[in-house]
Protein backbone atom coordinates (compact mmCIF):
# COMPACT_ATOMS: atom_id res chain seq x y z
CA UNK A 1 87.82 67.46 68.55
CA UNK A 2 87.91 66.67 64.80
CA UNK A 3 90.82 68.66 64.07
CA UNK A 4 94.29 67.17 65.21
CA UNK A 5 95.75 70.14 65.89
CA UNK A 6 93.40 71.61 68.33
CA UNK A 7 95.32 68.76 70.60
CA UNK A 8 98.09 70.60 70.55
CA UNK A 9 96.33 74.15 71.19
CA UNK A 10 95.70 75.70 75.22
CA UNK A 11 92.48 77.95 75.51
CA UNK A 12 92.28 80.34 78.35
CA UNK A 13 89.13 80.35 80.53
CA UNK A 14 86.66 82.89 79.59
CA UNK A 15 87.09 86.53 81.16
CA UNK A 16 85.58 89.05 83.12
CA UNK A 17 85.90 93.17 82.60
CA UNK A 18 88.02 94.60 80.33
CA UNK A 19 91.68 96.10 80.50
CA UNK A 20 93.20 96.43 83.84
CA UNK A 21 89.87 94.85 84.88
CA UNK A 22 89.69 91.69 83.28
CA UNK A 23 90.31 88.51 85.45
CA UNK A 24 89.22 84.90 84.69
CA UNK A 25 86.08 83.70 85.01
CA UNK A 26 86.25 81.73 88.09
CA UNK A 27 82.55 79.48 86.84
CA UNK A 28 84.40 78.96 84.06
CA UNK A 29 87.51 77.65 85.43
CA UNK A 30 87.99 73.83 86.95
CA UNK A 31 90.80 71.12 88.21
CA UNK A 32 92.16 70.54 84.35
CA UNK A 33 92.69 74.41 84.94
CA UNK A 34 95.61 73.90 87.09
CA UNK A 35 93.31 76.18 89.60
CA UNK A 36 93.79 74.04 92.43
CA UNK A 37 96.64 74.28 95.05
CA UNK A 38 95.84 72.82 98.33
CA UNK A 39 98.82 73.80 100.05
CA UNK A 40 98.20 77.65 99.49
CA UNK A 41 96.84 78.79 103.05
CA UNK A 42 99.97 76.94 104.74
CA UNK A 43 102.34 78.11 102.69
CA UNK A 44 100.62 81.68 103.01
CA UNK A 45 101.07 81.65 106.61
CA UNK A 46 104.67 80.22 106.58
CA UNK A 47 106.09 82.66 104.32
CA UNK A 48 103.90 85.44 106.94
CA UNK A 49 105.77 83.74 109.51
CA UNK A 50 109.18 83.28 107.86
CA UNK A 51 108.73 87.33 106.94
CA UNK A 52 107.62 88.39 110.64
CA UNK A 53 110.49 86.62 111.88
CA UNK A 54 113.09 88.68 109.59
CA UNK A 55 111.35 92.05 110.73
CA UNK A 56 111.54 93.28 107.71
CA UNK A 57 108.46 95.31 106.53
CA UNK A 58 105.20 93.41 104.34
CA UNK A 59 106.75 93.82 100.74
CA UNK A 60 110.08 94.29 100.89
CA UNK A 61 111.50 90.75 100.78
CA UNK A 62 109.65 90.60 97.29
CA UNK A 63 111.80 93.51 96.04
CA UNK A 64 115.02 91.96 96.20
């Protein structure tokens, strides 16, 4: 990092595919990626629960 400005600068992890294909490369991502979140599979089954418990279909509480 010679250049003082490339502190400043983000660069996005490398893809995979092209167009409506491409995704990150997941090899090429890591922790200073802000990839990690821990809490993910509770708060997946929460908001599941929080959503079965409204009866409202899978989906619609998104639309609103």
């Amino acid at each position: 990092m010679s250049d003082p400005l490339d502190k400043a600068t983000s660069k996005a992890p490398a893809t995979l595919g092209e167009g409506c294909l491409a995704r990150y490369d997941p090899d090429d991502m890591g922790p200073e990626d802000g990839t990690e979140f821990p809490g993910a599979a509770e708060l997946w089954e929460r908001l599941k629960d929080e959503e079965a418990q409204s009866g409202e279909p899978e989906g619609k509480s998104a639309e609103r």
